[in-house]
N, C-alpha and C. Protein backbone atom coordinates (compact mmCIF):
# COMPACT_ATOMS: atom_id res chain seq x y z
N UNK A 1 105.95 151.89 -66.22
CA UNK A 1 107.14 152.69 -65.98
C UNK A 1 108.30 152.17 -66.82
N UNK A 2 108.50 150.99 -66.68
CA UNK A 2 109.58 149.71 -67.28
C UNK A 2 109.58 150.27 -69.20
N UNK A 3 107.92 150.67 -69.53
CA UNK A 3 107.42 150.59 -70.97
C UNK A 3 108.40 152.28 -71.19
N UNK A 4 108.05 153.02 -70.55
CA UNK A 4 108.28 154.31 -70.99
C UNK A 4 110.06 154.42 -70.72
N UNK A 5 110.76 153.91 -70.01
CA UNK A 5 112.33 154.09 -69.67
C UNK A 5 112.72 153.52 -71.03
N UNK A 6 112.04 151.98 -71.57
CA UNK A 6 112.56 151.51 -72.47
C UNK A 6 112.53 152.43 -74.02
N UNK A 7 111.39 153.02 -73.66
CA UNK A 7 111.09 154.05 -75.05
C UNK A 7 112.15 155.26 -75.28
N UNK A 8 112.56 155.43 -73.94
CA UNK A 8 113.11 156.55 -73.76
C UNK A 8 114.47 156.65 -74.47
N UNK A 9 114.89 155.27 -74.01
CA UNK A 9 116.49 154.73 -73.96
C UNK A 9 116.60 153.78 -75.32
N UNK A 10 115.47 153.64 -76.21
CA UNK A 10 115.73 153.14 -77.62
C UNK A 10 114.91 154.42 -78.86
N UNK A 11 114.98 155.58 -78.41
CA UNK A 11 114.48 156.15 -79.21
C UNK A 11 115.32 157.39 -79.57
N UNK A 12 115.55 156.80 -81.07
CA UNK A 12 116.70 158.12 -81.33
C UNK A 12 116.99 159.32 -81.28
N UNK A 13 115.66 159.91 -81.51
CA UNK A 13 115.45 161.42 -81.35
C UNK A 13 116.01 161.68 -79.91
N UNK A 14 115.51 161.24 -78.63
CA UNK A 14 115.60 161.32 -77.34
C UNK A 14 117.11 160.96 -77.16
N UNK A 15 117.69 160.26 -77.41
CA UNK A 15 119.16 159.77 -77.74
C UNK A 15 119.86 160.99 -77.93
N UNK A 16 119.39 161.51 -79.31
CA UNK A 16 120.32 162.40 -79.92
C UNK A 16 120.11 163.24 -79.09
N UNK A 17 119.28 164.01 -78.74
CA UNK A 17 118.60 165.00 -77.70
C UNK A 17 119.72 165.37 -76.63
N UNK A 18 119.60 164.26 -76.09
CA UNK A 18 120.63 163.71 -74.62
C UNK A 18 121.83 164.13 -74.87
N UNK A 19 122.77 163.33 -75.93
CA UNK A 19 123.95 163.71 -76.10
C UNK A 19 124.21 164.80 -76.59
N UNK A 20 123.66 165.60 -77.38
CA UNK A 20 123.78 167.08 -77.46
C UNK A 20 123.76 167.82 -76.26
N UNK A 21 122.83 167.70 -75.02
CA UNK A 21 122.92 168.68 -74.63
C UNK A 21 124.24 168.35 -73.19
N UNK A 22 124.49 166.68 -73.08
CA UNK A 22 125.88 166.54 -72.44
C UNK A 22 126.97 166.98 -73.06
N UNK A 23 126.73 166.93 -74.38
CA UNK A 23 128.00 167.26 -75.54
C UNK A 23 128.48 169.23 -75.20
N UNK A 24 126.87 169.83 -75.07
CA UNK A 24 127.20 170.91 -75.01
C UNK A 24 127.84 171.45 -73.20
N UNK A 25 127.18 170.93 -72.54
CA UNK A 25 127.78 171.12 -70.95
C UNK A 25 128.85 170.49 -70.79
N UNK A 26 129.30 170.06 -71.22
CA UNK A 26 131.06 169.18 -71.67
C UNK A 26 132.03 170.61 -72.24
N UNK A 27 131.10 170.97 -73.33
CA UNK A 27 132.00 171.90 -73.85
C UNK A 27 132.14 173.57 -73.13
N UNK A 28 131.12 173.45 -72.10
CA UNK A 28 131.09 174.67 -71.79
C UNK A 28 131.75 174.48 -70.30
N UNK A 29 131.98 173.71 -69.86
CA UNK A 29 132.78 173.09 -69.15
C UNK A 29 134.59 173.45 -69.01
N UNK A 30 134.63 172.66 -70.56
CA UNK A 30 136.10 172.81 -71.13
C UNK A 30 136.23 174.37 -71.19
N UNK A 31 135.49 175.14 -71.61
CA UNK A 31 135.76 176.73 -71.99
C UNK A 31 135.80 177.41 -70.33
N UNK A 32 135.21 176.95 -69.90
CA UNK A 32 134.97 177.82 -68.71
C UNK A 32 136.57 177.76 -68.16
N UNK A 33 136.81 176.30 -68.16
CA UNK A 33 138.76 175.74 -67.41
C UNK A 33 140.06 176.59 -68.53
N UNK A 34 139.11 176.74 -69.55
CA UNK A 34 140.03 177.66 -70.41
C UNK A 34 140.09 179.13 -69.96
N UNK A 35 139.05 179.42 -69.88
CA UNK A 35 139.00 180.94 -69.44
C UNK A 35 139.38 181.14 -68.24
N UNK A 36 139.72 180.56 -67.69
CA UNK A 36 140.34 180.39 -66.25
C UNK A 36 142.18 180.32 -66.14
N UNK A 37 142.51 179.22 -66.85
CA UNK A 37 143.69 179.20 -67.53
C UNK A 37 144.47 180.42 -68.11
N UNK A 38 143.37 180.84 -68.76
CA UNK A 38 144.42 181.90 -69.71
C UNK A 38 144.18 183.59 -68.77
N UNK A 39 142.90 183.70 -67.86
CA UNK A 39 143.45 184.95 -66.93
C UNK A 39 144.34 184.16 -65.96
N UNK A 40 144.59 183.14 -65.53
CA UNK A 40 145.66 182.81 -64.65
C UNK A 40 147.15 183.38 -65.23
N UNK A 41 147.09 183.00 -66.35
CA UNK A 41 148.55 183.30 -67.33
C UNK A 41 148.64 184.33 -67.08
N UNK A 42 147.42 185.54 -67.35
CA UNK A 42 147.69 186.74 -67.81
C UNK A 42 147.98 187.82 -66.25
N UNK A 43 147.61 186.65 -64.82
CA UNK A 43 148.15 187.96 -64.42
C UNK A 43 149.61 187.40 -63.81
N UNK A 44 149.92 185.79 -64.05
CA UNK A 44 151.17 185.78 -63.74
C UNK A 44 152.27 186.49 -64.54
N UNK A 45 151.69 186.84 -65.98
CA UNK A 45 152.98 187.91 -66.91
C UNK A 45 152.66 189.37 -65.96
N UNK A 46 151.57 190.21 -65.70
CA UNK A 46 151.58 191.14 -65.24
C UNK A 46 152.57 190.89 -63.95
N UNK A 47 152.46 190.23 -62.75
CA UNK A 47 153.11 189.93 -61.74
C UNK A 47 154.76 189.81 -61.74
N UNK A 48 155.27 188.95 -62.93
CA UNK A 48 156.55 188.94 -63.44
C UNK A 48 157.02 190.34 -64.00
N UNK A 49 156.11 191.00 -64.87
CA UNK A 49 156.68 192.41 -64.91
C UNK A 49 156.88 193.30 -64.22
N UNK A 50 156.07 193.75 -63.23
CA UNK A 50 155.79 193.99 -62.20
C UNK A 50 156.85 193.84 -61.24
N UNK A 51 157.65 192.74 -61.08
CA UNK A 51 158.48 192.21 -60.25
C UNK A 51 159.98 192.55 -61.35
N UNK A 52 159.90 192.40 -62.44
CA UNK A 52 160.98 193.20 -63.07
C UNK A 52 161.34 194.78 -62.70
N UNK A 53 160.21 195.15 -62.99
CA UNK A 53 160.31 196.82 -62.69
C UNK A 53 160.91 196.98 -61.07
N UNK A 54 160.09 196.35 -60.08
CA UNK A 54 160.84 196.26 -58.99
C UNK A 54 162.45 195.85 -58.63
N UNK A 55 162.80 195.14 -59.36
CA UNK A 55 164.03 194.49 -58.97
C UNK A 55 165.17 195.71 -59.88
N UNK A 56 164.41 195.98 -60.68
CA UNK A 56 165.07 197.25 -61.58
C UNK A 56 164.94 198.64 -60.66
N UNK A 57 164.66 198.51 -59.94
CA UNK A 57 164.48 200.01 -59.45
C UNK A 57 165.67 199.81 -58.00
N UNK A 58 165.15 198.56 -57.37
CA UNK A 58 166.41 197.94 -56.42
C UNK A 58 167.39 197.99 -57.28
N UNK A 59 167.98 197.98 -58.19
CA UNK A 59 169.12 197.31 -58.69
C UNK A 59 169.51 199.30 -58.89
N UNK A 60 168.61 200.05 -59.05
CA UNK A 60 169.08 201.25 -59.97
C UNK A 60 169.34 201.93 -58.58
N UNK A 61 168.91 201.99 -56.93
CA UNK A 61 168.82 202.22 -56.07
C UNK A 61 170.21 201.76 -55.38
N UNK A 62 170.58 200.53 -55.90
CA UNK A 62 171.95 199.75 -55.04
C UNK A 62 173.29 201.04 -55.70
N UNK A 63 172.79 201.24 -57.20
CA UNK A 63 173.82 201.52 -57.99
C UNK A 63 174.49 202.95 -57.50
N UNK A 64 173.54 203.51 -56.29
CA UNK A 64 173.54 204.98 -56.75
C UNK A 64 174.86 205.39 -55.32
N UNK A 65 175.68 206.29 -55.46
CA UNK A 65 176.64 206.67 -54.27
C UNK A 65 176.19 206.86 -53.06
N UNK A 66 176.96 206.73 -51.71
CA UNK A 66 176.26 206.91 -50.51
C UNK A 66 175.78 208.45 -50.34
N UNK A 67 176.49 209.42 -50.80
CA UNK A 67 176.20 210.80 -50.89
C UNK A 67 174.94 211.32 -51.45
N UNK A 68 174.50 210.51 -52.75
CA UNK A 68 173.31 210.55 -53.64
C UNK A 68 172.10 209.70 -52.73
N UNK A 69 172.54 208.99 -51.67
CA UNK A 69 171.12 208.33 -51.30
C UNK A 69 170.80 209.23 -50.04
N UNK A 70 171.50 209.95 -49.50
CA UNK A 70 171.64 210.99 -48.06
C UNK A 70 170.78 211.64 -48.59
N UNK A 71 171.38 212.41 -49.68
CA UNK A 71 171.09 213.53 -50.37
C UNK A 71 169.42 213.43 -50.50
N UNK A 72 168.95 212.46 -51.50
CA UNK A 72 167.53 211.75 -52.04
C UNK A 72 166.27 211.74 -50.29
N UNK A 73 167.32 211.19 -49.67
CA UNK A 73 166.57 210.91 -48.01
C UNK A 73 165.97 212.33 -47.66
N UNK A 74 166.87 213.11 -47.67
CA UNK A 74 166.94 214.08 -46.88
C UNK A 74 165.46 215.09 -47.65
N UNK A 75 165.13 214.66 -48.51
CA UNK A 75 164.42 215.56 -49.39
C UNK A 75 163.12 214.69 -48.58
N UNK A 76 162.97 213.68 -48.20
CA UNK A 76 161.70 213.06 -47.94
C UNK A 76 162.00 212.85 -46.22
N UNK A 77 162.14 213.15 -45.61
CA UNK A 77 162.51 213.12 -44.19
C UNK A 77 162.18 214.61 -43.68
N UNK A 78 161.14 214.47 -42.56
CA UNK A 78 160.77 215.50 -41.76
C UNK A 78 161.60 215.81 -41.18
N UNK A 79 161.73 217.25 -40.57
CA UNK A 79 162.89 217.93 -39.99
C UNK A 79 162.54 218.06 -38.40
């Protein structure tokens, strides 16, 4: 058993073998935390816009006369 671990662990081919395929699950690793990363980004910009448009519509809603918001109500209010 002792004969074959030692073969295993001084033989280059098997060496190189090894670290390629840790080298490659390392890297697919790193990509995966990337691809993760960058839809995280992408829906915190959607969310921030999103939250623009909202605060813009409050803000366009604050702006408007008390007569103009009666008025607006009254069109969506059951009688």
């Amino acid at each position: 058993m002792s004969a074959i671990l030692t073969w295993l662990l001084t033989n280059p081919t098997v060496l190189a073998i090894g670290a390629g395929l840790v080298g490659a699950l390392g890297w697919d690793f790193h990509q995966r935390l990337a691809g993760a990363r960058a839809e995280r980004n992408k829906q915190a910009e959607a969310e921030a816009a999103a939250r623009d448009v909202a605060d813009q519509v409050d803000n366009d809603i604050g702006a408007l006369p008390a007569q103009a918001v009666r008025k607006e109500l009254k069109s969506w209010a059951r009688d």
